[in-house]
PDB file of N, CA and C in Angstrom:
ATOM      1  N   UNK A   1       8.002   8.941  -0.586  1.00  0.00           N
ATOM      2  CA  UNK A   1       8.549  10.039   0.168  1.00  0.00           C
ATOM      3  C   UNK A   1       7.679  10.270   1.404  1.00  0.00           C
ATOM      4  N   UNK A   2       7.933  10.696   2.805  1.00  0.00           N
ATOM      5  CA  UNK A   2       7.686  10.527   3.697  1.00  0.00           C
ATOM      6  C   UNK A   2       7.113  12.100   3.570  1.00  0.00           C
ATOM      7  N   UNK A   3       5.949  12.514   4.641  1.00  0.00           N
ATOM      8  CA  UNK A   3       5.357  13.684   4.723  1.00  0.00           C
ATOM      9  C   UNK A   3       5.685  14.343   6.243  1.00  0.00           C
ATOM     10  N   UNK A   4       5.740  15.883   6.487  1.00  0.00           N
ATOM     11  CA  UNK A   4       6.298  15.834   7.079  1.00  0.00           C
ATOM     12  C   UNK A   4       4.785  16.591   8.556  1.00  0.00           C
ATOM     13  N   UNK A   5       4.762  16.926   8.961  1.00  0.00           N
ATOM     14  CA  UNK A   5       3.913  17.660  10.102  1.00  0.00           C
ATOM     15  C   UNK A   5       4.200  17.747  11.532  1.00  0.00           C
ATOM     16  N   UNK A   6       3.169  19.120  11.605  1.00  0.00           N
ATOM     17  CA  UNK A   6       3.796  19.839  12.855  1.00  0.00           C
ATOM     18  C   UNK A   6       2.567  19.657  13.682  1.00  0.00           C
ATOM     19  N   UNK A   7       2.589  19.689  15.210  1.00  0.00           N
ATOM     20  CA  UNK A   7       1.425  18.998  16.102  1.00  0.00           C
ATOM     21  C   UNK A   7       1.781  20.397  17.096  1.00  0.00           C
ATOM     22  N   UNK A   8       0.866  20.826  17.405  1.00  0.00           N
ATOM     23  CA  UNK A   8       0.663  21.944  18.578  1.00  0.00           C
ATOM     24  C   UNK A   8      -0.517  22.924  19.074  1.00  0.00           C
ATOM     25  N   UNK A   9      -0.453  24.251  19.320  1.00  0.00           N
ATOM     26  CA  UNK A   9      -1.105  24.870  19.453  1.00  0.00           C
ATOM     27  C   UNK A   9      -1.084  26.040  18.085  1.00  0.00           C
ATOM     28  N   UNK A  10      -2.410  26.164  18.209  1.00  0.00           N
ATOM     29  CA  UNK A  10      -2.522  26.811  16.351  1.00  0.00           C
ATOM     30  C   UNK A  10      -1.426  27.907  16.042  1.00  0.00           C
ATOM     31  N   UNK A  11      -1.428  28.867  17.130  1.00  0.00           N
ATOM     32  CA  UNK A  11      -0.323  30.618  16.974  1.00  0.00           C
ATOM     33  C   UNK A  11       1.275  29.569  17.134  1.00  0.00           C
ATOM     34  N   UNK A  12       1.349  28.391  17.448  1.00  0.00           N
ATOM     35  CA  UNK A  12       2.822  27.722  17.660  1.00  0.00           C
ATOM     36  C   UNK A  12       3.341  27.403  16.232  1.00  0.00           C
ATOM     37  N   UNK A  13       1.978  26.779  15.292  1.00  0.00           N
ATOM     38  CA  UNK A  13       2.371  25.947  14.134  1.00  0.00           C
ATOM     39  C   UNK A  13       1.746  26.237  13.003  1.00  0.00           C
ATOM     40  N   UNK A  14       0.788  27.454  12.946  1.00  0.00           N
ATOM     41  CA  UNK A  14       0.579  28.065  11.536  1.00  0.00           C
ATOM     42  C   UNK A  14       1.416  28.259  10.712  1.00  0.00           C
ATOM     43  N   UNK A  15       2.447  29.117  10.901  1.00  0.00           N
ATOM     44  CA  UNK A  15       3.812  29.329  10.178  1.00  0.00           C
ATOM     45  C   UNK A  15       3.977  28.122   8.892  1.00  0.00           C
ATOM     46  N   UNK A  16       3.803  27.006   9.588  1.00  0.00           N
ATOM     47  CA  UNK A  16       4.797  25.721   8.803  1.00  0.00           C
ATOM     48  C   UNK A  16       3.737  25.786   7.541  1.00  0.00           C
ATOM     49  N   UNK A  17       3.020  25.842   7.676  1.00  0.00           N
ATOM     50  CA  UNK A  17       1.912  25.620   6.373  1.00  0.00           C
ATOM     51  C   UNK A  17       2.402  26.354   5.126  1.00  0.00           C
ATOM     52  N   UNK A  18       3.281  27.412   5.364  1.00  0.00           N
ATOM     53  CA  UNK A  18       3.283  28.143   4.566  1.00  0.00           C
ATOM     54  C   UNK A  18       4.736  27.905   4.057  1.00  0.00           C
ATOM     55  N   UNK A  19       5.088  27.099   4.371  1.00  0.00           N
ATOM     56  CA  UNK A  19       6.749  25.872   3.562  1.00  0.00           C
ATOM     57  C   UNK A  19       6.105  24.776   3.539  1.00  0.00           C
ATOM     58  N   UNK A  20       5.260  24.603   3.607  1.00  0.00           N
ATOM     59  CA  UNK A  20       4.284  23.091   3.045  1.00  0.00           C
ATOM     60  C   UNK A  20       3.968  21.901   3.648  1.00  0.00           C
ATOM     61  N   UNK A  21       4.098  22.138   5.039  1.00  0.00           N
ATOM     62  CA  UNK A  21       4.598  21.068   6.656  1.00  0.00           C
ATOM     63  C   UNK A  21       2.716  20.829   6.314  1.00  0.00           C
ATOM     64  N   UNK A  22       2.338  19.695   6.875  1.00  0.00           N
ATOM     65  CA  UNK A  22       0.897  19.484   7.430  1.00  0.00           C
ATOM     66  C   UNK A  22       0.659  20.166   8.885  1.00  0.00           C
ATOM     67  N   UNK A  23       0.098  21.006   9.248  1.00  0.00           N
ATOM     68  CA  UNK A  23      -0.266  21.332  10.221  1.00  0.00           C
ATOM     69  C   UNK A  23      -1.513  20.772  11.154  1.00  0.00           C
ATOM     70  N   UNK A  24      -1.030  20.472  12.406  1.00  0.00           N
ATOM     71  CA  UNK A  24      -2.073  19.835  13.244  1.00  0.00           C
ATOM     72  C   UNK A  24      -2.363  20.307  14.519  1.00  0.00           C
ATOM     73  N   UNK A  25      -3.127  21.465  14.463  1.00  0.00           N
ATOM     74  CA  UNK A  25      -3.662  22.087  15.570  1.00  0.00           C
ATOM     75  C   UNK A  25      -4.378  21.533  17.040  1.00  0.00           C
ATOM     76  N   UNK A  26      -3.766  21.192  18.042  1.00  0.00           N
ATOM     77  CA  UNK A  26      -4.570  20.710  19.259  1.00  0.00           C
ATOM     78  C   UNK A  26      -4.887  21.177  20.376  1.00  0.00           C
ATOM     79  N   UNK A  27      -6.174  20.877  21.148  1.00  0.00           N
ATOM     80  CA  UNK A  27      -6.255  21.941  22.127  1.00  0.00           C
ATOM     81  C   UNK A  27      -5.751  21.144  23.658  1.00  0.00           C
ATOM     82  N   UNK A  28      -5.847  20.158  23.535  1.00  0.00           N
ATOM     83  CA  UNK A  28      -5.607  19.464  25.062  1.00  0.00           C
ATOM     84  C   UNK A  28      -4.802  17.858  24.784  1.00  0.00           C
ATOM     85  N   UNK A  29      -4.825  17.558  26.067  1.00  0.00           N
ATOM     86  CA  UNK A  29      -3.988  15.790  25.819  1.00  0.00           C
ATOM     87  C   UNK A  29      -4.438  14.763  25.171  1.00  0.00           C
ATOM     88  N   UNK A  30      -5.916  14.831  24.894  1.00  0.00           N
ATOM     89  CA  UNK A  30      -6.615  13.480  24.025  1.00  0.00           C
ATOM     90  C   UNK A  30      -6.884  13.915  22.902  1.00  0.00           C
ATOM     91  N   UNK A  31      -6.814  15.408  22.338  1.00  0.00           N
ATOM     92  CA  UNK A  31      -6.448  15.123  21.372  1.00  0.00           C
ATOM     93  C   UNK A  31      -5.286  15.037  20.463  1.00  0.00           C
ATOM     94  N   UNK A  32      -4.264  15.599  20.895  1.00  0.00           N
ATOM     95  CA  UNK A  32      -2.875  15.370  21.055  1.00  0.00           C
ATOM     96  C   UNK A  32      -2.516  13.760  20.700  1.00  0.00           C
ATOM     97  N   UNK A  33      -3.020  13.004  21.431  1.00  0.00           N
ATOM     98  CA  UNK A  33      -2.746  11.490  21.732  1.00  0.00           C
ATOM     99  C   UNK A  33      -3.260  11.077  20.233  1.00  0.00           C
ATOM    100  N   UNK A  34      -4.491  11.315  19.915  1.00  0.00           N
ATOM    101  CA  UNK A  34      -5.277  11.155  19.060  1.00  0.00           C
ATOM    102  C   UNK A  34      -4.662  11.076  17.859  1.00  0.00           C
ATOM    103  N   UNK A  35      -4.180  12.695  17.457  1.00  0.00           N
ATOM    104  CA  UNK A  35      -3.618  12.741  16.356  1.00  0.00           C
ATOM    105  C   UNK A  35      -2.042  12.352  16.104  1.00  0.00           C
ATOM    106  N   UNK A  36      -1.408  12.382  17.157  1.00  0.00           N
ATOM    107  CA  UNK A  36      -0.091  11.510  16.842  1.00  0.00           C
ATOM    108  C   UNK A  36      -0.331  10.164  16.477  1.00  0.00           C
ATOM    109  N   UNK A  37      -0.964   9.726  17.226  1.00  0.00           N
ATOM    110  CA  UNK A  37      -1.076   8.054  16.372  1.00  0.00           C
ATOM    111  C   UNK A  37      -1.910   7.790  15.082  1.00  0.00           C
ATOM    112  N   UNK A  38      -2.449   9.430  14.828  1.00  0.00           N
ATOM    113  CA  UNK A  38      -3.652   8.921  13.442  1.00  0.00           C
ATOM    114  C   UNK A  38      -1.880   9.768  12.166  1.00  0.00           C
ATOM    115  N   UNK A  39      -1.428  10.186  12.779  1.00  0.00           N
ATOM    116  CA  UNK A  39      -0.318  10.436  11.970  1.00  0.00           C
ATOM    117  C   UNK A  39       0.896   9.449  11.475  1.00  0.00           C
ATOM    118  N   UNK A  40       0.897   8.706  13.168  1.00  0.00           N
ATOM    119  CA  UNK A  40       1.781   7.791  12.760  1.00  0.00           C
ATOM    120  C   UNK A  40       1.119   6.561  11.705  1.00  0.00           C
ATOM    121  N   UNK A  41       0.182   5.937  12.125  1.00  0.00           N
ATOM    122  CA  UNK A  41      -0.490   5.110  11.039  1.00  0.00           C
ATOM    123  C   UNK A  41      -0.772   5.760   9.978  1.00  0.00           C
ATOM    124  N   UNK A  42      -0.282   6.738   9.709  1.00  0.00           N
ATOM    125  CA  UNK A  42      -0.874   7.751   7.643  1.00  0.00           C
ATOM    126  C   UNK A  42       0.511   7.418   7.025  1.00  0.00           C
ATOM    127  N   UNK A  43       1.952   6.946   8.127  1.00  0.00           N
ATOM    128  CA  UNK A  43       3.123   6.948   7.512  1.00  0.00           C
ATOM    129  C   UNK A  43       4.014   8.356   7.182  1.00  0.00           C
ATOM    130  N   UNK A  44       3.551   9.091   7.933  1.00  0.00           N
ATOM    131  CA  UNK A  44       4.272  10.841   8.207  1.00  0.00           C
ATOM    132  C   UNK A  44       5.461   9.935   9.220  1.00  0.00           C
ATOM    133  N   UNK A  45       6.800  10.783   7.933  1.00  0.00           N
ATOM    134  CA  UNK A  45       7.731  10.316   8.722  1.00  0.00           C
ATOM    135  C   UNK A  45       8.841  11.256   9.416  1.00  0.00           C
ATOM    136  N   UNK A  46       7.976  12.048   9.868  1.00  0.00           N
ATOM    137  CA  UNK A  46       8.475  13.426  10.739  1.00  0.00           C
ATOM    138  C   UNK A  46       7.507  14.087  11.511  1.00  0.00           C
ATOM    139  N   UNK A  47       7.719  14.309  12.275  1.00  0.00           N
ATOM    140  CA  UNK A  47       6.462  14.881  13.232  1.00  0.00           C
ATOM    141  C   UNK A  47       6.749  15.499  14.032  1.00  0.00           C
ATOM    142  N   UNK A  48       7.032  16.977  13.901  1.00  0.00           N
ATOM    143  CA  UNK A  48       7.488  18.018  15.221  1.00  0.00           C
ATOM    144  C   UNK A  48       6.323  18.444  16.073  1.00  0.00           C
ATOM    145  N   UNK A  49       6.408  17.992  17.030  1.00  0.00           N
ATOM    146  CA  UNK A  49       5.165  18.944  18.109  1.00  0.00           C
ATOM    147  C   UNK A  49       6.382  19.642  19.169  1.00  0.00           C
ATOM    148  N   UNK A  50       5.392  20.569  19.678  1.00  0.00           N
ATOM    149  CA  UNK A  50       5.709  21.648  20.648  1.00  0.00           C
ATOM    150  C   UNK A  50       6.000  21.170  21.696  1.00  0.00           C
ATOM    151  N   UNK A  51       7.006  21.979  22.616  1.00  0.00           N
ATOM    152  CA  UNK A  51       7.641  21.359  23.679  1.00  0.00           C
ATOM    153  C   UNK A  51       6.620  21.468  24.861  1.00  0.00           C
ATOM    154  N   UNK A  52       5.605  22.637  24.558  1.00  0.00           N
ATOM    155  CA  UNK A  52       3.798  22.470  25.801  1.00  0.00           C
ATOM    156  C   UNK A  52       3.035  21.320  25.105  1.00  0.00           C
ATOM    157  N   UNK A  53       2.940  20.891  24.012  1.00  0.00           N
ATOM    158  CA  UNK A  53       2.241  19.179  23.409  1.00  0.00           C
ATOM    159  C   UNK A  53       2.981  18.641  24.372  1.00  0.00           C
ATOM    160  N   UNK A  54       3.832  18.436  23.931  1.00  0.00           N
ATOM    161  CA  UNK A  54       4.479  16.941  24.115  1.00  0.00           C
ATOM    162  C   UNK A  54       4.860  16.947  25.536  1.00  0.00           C
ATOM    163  N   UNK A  55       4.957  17.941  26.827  1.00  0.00           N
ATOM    164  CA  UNK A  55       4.907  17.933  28.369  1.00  0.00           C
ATOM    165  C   UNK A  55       3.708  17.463  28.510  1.00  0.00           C
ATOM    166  N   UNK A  56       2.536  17.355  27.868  1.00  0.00           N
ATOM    167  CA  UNK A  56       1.046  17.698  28.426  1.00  0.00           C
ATOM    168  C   UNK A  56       0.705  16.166  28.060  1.00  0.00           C
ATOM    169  N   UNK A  57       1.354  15.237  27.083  1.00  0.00           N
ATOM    170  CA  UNK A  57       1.694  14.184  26.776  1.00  0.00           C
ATOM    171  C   UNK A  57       2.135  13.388  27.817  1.00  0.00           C
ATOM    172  N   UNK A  58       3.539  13.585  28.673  1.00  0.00           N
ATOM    173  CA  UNK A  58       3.953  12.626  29.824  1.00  0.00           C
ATOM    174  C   UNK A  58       4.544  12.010  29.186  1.00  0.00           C
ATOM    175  N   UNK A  59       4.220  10.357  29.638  1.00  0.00           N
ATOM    176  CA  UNK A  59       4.515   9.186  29.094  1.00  0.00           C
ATOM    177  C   UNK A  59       3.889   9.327  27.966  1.00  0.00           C
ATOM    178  N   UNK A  60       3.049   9.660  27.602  1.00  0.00           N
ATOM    179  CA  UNK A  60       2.203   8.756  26.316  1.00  0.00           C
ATOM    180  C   UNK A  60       2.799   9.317  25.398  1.00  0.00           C
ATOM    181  N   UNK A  61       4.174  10.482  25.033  1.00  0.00           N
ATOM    182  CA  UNK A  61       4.825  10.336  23.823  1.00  0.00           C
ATOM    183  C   UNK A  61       5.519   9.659  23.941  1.00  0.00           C
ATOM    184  N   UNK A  62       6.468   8.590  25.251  1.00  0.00           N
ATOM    185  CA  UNK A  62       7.600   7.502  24.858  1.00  0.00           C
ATOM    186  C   UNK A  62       7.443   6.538  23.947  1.00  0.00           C
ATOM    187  N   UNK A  63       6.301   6.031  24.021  1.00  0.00           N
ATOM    188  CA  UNK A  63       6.217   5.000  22.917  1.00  0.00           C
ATOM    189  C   UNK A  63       6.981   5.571  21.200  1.00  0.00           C
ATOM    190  N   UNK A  64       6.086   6.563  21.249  1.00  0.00           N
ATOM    191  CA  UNK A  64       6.694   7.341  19.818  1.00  0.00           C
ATOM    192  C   UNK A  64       8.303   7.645  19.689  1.00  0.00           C
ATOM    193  N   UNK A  65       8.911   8.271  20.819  1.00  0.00           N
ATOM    194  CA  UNK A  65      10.261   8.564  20.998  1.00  0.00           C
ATOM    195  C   UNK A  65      11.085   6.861  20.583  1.00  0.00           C
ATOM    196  N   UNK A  66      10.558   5.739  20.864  1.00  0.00           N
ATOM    197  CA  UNK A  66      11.494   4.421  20.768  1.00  0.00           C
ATOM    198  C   UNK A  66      11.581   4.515  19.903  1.00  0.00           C
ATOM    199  N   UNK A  67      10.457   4.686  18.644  1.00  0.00           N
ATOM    200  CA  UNK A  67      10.534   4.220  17.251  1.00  0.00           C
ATOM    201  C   UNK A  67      11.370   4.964  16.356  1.00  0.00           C
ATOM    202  N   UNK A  68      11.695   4.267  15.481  1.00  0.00           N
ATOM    203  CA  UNK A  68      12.669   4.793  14.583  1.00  0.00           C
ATOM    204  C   UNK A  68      11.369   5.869  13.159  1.00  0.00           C
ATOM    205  N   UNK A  69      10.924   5.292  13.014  1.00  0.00           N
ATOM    206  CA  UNK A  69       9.644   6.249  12.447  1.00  0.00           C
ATOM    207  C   UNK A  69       8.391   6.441  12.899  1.00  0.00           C
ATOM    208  N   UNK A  70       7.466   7.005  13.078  1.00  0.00           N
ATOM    209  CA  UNK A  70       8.477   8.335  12.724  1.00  0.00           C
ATOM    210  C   UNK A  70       9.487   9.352  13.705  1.00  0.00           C
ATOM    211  N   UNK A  71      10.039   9.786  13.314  1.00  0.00           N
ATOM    212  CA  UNK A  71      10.843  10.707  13.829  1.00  0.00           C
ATOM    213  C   UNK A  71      10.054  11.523  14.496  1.00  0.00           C
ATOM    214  N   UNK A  72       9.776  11.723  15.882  1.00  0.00           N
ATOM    215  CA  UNK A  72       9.084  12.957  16.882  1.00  0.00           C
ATOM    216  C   UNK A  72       9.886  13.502  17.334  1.00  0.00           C
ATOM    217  N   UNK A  73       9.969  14.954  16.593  1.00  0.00           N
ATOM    218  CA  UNK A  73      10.857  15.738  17.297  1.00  0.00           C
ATOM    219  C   UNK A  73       9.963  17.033  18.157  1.00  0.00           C
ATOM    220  N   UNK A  74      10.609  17.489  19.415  1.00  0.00           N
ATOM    221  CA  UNK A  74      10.297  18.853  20.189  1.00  0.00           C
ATOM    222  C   UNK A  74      10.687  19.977  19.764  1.00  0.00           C
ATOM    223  N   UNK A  75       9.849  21.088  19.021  1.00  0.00           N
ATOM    224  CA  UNK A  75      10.280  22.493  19.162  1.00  0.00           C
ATOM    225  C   UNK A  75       9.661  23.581  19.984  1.00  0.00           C
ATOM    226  N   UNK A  76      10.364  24.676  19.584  1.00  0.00           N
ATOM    227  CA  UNK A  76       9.623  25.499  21.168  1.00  0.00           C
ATOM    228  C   UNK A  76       8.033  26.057  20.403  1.00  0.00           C
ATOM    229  N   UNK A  77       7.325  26.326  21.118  1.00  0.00           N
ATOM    230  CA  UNK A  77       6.128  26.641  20.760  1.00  0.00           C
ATOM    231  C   UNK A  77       6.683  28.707  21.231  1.00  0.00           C
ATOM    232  N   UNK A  78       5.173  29.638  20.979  1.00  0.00           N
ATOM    233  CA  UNK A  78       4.967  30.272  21.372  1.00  0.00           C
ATOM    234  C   UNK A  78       5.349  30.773  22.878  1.00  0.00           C
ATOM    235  N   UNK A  79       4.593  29.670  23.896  1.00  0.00           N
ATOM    236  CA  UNK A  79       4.600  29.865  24.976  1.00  0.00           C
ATOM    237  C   UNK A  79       4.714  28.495  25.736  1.00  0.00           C
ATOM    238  N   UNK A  80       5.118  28.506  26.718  1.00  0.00           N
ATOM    239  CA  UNK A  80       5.336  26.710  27.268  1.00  0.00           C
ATOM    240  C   UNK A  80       6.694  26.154  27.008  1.00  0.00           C
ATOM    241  N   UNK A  81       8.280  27.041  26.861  1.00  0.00           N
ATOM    242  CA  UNK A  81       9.068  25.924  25.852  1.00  0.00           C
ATOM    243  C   UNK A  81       9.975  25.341  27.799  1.00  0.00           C
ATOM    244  N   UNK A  82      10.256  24.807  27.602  1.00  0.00           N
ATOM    245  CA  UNK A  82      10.726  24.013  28.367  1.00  0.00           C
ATOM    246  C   UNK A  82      12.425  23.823  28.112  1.00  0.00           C
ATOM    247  N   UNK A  83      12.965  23.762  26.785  1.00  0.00           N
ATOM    248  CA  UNK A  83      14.372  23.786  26.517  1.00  0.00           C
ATOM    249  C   UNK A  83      14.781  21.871  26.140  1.00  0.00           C
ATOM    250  N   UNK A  84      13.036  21.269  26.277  1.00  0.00           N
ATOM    251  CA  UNK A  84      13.456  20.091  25.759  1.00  0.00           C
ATOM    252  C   UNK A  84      13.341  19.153  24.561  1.00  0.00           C
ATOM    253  N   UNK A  85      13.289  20.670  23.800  1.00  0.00           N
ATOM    254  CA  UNK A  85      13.766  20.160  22.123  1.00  0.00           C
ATOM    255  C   UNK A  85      15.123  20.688  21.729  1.00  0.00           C
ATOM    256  N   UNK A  86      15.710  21.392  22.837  1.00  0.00           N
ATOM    257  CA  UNK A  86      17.103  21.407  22.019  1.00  0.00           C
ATOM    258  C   UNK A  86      17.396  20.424  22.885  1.00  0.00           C
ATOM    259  N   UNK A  87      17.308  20.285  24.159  1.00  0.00           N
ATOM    260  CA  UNK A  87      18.259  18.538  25.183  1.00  0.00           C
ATOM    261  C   UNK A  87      17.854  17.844  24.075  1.00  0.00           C
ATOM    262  N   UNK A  88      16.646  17.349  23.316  1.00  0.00           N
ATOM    263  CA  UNK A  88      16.299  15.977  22.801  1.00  0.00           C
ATOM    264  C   UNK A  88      17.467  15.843  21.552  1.00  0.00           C
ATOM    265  N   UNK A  89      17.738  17.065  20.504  1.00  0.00           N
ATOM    266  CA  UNK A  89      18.388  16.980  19.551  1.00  0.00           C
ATOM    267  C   UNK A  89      19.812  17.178  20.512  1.00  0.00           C
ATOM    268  N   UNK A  90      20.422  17.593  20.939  1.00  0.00           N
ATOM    269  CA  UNK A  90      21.551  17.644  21.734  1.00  0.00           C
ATOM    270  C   UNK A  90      21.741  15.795  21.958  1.00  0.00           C
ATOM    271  N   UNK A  91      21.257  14.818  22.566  1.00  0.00           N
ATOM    272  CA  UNK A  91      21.429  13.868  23.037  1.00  0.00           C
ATOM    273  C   UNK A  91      21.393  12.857  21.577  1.00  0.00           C
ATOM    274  N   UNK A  92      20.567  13.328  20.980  1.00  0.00           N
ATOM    275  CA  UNK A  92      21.140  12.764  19.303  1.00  0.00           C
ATOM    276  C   UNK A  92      21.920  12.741  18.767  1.00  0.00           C
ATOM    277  N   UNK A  93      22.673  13.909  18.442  1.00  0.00           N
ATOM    278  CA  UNK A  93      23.885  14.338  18.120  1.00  0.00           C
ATOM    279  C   UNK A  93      24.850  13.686  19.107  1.00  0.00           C
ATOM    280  N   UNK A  94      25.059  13.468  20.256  1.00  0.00           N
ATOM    281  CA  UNK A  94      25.556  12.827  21.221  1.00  0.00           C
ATOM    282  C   UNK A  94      25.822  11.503  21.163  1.00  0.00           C
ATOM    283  N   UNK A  95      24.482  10.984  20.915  1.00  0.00           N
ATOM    284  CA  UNK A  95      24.517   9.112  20.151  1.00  0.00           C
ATOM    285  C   UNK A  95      25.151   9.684  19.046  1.00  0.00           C
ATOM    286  N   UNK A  96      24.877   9.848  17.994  1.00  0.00           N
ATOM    287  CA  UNK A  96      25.466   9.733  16.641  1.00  0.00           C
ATOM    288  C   UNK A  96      27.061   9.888  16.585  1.00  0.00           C
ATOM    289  N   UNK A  97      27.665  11.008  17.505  1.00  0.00           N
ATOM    290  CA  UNK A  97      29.351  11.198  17.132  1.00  0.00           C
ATOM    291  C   UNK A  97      29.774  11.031  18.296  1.00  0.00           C
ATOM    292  N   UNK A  98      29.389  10.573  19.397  1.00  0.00           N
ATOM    293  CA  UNK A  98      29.373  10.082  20.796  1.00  0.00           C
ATOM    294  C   UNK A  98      30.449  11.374  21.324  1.00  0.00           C
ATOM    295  N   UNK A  99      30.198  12.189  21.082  1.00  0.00           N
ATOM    296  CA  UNK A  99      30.459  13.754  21.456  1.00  0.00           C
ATOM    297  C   UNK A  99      29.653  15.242  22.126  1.00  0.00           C
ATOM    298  N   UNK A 100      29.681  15.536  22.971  1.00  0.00           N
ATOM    299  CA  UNK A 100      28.690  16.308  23.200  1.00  0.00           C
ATOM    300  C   UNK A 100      29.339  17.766  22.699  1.00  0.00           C
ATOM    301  N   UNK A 101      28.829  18.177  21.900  1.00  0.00           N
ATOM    302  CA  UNK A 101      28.873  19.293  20.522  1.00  0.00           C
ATOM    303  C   UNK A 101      29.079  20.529  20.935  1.00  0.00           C
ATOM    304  N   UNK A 102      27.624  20.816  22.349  1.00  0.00           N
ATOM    305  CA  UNK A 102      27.875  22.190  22.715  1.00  0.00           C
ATOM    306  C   UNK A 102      29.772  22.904  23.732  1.00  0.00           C
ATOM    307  N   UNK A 103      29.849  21.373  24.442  1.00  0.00           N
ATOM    308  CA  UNK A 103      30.363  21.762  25.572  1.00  0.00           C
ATOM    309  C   UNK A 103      31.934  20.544  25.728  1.00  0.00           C
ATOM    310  N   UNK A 104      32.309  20.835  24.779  1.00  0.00           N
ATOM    311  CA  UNK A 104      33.434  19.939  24.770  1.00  0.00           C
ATOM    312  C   UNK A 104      33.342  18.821  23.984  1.00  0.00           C
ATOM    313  N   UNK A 105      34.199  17.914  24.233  1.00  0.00           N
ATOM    314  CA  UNK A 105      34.205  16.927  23.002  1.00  0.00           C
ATOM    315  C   UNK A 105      35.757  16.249  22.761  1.00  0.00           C
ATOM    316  N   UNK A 106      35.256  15.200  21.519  1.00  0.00           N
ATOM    317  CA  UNK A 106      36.543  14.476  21.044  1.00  0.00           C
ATOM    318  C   UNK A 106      37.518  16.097  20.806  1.00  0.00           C
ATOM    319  N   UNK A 107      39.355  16.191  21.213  1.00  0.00           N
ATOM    320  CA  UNK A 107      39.808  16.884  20.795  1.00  0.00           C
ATOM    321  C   UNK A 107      40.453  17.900  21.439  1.00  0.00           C
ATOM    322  N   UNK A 108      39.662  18.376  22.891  1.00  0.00           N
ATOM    323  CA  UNK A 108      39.987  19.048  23.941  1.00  0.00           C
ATOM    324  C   UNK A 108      41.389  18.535  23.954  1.00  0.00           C
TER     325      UNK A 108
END
C-alpha cells in the first residue's frame, strides 16, 4: 500500500497529521527539492504540496508532474495559493473524460 504525504509550509500542512498523511514541513526551494525526491525514492505514492512549494519549485517539480508515481498533486496552502491546484486537477479530469467539467462539455 502506497503512503500518502503532504509537503509545505508547517501552518499549510499540520492539519493532515491528524487523518494520518506524513507531514513534511519546508522552509525554502532546496529543501523542498530535497524532500520530494527523498519521498519519491521511500515509494510515497501521493504527494500533495502547496501551491507557494511547488511555484518556488519552477521547473524542478516537472520532472515529478511526468511520472505516473508518484502522484504530485497542488493544494492551496494558507497563504500563496495561486488557483493552480484546482487548473492541475481540472486538466486531469479533462484527459480522463476528454470533457471540461466546470464549463461545458459532452451534451450541451
Amino acid at each position: 500500500m502506497y503512503r500518502i504525504a503532504v509537503v509545505g509550509d508547517y501552518d499549510s500542512i499540520y492539519g493532515f497529521a491528524a487523518v494520518g498523511l506524513d507531514i513534511c514541513p519546508v522552509k525554502d526551494r532546496e529543501e523542498t527539492l530535497r524532500r520530494l525526491k527523498q519521498l519519491a525514492e521511500d515509494g510515497y505514492g501521493i504527494i500533495y504540496i502547496t501551491e507557494k512549494a511547488a511555484e518556488e519549485l519552477g521547473s524542478g517539480l516537472d520532472e515529478y508532474l511526468e511520472r505516473r508515481l508518484p502522484a504530485v498533486i497542488q493544494i492551496p496552502g494558507v497563504s500563496g495559493n495561486t488557483g493552480a491546484g484546482v487548473e492541475g486537477v481540472k486538466k486531469t479530469v479533462e484527459q480522463a473524460v476528454g470533457s471540461d467539467i466546470l464549463f461545458g462539455g459532452v451534451g450541451e
